[in-house]
PDB file of N, CA and C in Angstrom:
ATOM      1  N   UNK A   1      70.732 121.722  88.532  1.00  0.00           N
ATOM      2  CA  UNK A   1      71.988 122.436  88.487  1.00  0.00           C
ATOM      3  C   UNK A   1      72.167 123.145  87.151  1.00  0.00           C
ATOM      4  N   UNK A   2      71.448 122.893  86.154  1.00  0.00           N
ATOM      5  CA  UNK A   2      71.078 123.034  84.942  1.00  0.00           C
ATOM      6  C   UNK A   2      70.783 124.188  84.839  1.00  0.00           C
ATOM      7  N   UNK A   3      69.680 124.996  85.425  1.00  0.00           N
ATOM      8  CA  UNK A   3      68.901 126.102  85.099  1.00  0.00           C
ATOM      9  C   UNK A   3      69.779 127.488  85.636  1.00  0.00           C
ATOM     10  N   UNK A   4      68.948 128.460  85.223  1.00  0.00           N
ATOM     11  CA  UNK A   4      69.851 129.699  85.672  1.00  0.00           C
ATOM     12  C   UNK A   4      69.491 129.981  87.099  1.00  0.00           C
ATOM     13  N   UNK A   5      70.699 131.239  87.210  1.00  0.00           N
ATOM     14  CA  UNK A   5      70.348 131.543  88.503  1.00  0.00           C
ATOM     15  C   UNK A   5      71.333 131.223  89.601  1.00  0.00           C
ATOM     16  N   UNK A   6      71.892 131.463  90.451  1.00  0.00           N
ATOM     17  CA  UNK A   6      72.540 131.192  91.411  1.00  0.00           C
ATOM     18  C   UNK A   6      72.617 129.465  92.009  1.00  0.00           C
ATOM     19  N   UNK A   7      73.794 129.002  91.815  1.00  0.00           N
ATOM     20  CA  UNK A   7      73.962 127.744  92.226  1.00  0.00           C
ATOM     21  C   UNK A   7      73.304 127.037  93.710  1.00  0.00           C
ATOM     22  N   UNK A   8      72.786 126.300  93.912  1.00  0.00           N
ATOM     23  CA  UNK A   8      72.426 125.926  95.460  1.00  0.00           C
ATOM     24  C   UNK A   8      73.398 126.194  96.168  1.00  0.00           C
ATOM     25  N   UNK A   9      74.914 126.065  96.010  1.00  0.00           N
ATOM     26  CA  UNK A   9      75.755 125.945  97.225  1.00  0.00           C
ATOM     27  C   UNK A   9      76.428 127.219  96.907  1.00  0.00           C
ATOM     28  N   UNK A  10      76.486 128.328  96.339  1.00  0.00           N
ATOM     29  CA  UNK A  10      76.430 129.588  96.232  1.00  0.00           C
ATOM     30  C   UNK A  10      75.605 130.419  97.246  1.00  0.00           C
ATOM     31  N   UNK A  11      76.191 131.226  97.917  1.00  0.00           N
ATOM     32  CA  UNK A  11      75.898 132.074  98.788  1.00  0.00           C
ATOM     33  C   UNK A  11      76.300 134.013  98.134  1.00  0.00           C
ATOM     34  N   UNK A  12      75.967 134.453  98.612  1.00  0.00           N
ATOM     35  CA  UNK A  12      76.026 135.639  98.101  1.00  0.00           C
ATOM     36  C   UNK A  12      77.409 136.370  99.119  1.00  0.00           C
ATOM     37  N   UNK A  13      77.891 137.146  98.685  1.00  0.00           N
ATOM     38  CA  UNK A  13      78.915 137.673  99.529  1.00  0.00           C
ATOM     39  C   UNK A  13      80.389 137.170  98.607  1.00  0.00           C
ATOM     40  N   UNK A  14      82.032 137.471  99.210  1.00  0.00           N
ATOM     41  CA  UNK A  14      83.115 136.644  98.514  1.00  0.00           C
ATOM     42  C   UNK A  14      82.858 134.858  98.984  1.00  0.00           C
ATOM     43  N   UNK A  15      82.428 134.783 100.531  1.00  0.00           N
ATOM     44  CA  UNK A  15      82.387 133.595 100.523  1.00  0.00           C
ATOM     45  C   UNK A  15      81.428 132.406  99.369  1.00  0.00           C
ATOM     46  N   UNK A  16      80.189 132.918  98.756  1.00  0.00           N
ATOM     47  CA  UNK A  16      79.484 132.529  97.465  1.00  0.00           C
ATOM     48  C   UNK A  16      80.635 132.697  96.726  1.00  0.00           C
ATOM     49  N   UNK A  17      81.284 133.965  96.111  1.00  0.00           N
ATOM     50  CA  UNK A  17      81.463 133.462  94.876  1.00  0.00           C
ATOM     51  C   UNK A  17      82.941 132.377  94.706  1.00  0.00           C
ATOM     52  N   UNK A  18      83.496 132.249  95.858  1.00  0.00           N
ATOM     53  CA  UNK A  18      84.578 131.432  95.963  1.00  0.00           C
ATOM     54  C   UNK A  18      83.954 130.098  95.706  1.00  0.00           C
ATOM     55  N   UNK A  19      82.858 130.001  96.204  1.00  0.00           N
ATOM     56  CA  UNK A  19      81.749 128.675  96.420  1.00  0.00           C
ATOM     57  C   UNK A  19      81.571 127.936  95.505  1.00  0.00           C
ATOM     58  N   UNK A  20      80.964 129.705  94.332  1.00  0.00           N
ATOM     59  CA  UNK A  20      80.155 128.758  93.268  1.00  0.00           C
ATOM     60  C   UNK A  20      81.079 129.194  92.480  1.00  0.00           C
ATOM     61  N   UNK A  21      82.285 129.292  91.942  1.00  0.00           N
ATOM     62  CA  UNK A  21      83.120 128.798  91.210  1.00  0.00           C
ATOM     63  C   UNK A  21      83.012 127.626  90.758  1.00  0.00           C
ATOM     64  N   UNK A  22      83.647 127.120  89.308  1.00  0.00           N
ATOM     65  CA  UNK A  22      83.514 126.081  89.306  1.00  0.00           C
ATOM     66  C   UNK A  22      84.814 124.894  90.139  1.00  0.00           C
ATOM     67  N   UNK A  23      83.904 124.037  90.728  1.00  0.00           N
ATOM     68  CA  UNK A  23      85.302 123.267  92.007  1.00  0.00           C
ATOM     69  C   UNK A  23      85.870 124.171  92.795  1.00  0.00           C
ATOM     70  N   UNK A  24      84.854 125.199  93.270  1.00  0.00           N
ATOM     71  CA  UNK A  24      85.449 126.387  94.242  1.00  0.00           C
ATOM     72  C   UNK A  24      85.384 125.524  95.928  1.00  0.00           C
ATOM     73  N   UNK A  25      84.163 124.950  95.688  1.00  0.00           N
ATOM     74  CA  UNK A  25      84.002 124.001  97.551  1.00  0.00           C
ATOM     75  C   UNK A  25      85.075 122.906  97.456  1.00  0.00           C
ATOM     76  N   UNK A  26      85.489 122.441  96.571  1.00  0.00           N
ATOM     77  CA  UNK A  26      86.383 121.440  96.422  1.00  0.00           C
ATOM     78  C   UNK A  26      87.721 121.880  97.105  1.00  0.00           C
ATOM     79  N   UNK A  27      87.977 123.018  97.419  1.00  0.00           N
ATOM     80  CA  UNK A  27      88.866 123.790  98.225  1.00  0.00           C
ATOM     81  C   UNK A  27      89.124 123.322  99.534  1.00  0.00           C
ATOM     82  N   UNK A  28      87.673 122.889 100.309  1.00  0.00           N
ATOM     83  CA  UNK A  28      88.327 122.791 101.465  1.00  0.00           C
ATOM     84  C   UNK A  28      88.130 120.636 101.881  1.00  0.00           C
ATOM     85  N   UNK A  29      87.561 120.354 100.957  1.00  0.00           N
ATOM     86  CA  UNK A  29      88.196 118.402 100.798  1.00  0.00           C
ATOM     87  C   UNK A  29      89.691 118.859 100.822  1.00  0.00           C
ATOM     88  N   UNK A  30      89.947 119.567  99.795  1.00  0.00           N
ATOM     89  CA  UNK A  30      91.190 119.527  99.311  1.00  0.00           C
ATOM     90  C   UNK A  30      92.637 119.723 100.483  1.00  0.00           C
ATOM     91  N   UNK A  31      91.987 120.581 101.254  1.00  0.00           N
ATOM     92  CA  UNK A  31      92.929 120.833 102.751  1.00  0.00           C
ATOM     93  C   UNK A  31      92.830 119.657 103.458  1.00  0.00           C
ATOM     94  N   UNK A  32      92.406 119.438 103.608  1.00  0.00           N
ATOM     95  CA  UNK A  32      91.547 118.208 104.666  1.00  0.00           C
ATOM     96  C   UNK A  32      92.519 117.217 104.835  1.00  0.00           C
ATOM     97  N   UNK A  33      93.711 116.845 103.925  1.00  0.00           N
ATOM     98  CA  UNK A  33      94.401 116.031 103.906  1.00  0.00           C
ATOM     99  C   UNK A  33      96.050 116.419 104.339  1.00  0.00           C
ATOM    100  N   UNK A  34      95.961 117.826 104.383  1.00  0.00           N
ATOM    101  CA  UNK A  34      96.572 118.540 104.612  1.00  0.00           C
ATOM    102  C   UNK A  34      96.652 118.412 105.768  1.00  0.00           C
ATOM    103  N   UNK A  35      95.639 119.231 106.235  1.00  0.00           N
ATOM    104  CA  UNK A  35      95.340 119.791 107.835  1.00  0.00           C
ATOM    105  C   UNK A  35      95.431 118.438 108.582  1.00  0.00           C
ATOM    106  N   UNK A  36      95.171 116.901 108.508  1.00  0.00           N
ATOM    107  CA  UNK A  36      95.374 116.080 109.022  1.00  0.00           C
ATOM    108  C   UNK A  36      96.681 115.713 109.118  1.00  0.00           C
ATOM    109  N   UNK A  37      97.635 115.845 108.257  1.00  0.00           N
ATOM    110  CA  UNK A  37      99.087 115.692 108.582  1.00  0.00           C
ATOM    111  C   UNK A  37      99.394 116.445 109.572  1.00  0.00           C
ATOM    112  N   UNK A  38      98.726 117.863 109.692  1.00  0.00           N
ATOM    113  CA  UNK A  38      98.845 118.698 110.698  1.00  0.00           C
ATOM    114  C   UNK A  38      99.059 118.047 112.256  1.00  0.00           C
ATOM    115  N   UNK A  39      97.855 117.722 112.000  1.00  0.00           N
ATOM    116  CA  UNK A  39      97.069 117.085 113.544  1.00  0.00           C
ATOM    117  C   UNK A  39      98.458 115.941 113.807  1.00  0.00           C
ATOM    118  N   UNK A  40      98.174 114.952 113.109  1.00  0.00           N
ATOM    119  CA  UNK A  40      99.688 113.904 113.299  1.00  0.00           C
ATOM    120  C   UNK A  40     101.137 114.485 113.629  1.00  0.00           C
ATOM    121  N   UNK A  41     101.055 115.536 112.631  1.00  0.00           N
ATOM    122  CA  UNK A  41     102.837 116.097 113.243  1.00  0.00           C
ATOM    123  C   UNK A  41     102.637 116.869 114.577  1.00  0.00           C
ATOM    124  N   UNK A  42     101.612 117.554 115.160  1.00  0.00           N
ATOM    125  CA  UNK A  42     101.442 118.304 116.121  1.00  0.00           C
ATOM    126  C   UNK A  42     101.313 117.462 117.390  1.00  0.00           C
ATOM    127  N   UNK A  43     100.558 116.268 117.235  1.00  0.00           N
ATOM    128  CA  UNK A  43     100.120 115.041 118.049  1.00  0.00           C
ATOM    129  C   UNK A  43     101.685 114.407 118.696  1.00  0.00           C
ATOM    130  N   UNK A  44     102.538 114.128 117.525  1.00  0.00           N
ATOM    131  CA  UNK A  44     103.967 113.787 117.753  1.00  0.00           C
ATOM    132  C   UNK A  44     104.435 114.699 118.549  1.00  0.00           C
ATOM    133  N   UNK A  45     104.931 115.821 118.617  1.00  0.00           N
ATOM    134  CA  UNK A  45     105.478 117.306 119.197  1.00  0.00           C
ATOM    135  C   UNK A  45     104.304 116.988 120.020  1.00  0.00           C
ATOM    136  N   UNK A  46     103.353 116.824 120.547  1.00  0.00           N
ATOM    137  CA  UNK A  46     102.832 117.110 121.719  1.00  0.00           C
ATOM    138  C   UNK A  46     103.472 116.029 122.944  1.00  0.00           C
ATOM    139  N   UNK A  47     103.843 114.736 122.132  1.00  0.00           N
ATOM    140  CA  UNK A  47     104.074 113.747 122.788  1.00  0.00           C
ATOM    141  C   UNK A  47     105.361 113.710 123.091  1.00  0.00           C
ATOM    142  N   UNK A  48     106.422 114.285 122.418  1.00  0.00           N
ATOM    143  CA  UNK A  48     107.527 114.303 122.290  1.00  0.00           C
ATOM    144  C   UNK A  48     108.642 114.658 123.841  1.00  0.00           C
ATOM    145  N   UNK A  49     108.994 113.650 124.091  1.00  0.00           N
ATOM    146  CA  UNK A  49     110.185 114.091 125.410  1.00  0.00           C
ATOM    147  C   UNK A  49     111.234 115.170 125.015  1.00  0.00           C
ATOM    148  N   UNK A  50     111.178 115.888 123.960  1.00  0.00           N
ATOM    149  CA  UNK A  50     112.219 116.924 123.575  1.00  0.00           C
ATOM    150  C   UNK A  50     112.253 117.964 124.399  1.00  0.00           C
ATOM    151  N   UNK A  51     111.759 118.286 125.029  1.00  0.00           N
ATOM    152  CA  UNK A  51     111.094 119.510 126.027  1.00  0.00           C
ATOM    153  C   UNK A  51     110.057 120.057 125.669  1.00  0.00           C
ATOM    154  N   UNK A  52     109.648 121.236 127.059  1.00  0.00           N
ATOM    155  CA  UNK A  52     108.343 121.869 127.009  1.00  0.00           C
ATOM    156  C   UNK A  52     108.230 122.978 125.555  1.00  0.00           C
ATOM    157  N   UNK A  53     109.088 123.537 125.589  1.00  0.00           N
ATOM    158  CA  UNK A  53     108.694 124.527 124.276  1.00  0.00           C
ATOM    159  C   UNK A  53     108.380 123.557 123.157  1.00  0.00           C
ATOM    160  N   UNK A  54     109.191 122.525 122.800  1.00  0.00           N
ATOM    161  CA  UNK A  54     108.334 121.687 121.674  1.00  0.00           C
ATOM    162  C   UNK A  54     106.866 120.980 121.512  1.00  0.00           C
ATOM    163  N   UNK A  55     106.754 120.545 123.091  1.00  0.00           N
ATOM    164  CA  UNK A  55     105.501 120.217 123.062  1.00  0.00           C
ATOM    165  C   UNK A  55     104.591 121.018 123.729  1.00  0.00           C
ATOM    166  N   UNK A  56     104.559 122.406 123.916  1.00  0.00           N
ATOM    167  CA  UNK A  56     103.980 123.492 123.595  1.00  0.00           C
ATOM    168  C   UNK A  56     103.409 124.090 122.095  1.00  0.00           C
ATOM    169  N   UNK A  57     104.834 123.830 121.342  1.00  0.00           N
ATOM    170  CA  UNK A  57     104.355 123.752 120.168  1.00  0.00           C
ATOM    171  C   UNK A  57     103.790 122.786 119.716  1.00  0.00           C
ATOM    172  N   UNK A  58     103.435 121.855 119.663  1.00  0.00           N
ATOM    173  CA  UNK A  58     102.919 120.669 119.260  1.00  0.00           C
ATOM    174  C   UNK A  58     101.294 120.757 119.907  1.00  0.00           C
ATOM    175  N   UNK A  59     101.040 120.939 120.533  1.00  0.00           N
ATOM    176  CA  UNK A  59      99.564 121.368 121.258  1.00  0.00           C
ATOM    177  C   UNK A  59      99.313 122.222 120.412  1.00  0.00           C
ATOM    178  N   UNK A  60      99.868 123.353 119.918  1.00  0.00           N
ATOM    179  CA  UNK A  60      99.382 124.286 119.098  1.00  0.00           C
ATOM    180  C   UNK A  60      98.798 124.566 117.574  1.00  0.00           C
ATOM    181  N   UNK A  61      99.817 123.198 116.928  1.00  0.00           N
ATOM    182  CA  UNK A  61     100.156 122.727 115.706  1.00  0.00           C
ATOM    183  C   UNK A  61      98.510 121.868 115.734  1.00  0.00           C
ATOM    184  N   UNK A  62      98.386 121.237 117.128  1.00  0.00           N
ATOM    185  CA  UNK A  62      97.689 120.181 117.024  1.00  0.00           C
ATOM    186  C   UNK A  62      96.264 120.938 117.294  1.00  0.00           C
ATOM    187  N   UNK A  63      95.962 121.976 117.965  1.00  0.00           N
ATOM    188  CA  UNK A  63      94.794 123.027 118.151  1.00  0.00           C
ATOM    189  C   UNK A  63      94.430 123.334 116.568  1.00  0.00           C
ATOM    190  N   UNK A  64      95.054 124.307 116.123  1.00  0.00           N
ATOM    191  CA  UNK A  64      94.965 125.523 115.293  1.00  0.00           C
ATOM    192  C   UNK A  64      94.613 124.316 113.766  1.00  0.00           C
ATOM    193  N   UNK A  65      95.489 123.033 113.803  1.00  0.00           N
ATOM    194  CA  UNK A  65      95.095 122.347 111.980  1.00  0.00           C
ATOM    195  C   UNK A  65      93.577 121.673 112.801  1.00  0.00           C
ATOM    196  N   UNK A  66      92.929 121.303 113.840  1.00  0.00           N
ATOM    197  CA  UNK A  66      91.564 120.999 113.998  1.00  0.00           C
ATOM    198  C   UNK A  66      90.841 121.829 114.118  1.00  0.00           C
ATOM    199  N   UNK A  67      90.932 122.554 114.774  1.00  0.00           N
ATOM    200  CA  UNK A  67      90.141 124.046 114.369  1.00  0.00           C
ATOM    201  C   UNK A  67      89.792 124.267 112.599  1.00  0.00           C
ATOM    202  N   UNK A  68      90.911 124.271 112.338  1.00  0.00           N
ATOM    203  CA  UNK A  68      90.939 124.299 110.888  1.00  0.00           C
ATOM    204  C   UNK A  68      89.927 123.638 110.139  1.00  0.00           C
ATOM    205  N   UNK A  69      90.189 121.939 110.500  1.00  0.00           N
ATOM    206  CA  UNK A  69      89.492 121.125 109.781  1.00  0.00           C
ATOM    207  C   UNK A  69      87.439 121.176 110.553  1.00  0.00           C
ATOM    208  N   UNK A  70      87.750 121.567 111.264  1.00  0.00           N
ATOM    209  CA  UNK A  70      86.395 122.361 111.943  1.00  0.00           C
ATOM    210  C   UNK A  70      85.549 123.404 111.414  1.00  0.00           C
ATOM    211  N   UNK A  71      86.046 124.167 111.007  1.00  0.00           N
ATOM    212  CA  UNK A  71      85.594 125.238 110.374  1.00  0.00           C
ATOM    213  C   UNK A  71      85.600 125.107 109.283  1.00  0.00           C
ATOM    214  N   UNK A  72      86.749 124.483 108.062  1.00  0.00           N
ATOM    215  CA  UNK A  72      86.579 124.176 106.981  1.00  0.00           C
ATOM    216  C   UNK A  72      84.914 123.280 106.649  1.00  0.00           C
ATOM    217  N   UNK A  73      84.952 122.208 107.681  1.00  0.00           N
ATOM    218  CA  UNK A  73      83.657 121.138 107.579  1.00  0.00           C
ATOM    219  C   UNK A  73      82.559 122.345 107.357  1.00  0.00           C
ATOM    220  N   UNK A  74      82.566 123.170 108.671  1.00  0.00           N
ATOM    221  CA  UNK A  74      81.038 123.844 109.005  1.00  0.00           C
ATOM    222  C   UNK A  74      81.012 124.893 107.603  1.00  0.00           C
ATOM    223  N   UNK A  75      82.027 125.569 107.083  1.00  0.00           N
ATOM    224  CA  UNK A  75      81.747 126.320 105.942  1.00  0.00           C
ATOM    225  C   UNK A  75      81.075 125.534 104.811  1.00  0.00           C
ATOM    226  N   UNK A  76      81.594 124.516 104.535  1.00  0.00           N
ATOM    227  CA  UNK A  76      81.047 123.309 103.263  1.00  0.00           C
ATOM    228  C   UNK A  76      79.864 122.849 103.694  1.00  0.00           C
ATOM    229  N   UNK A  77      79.522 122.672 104.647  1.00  0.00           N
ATOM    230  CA  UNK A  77      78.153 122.178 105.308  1.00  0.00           C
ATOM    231  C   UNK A  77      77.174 123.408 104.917  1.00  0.00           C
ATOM    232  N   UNK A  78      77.290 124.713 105.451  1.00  0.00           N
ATOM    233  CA  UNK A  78      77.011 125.988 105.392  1.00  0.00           C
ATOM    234  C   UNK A  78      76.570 126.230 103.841  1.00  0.00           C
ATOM    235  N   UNK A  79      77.479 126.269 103.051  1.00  0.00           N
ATOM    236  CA  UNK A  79      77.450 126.506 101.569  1.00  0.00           C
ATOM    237  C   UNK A  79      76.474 125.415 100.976  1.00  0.00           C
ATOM    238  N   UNK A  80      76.810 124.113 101.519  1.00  0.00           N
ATOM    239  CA  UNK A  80      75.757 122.852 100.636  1.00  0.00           C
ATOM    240  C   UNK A  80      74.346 122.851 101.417  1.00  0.00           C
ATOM    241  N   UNK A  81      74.243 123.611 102.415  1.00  0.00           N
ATOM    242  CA  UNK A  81      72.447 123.563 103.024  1.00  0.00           C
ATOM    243  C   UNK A  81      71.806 124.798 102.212  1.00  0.00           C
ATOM    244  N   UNK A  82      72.088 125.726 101.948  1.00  0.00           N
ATOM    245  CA  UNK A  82      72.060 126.783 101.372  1.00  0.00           C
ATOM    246  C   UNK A  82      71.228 126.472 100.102  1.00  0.00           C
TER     247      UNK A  82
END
């Protein structure tokens, strides 16, 4: 990690240089805890007897933060095989 030259988990493009910042991948651990509250509050609202528009929303809440944490994984995976 020492030598010059482009970092291993540096990619070329904005997505590299967000990367190889320093604690630039640390970005998406950093959601991760986030996006799981997501999933829990969306999970609730999905379950919720309040009516259909809430747990409409709540399916959605509960889609869109795993997706999230989905794609966040495969980008960090992506960047650290690299």
């Amino acid at each position: 990690m020492a030598e010059r030259g482009r970092p291993p988990w540096g990619s070329r493009g904005p997505l590299g240089a967000v990367l190889a910042a320093p604690a630039g991948w640390l970005v998406f651990v950093l959601l991760l805890p986030t996006t799981a509250r997501w999933v829990q509050a969306g999970w609730r609202a999905a379950r919720s007897r309040e009516g259909l528009r809430i747990r409409m929303v709540g399916w959605a809440v509960l889609i869109v933060s795993v997706a999230l944490i989905v794609i966040g994984l495969a980008v960090l995976a992506t960047a650290l095989r690299r």
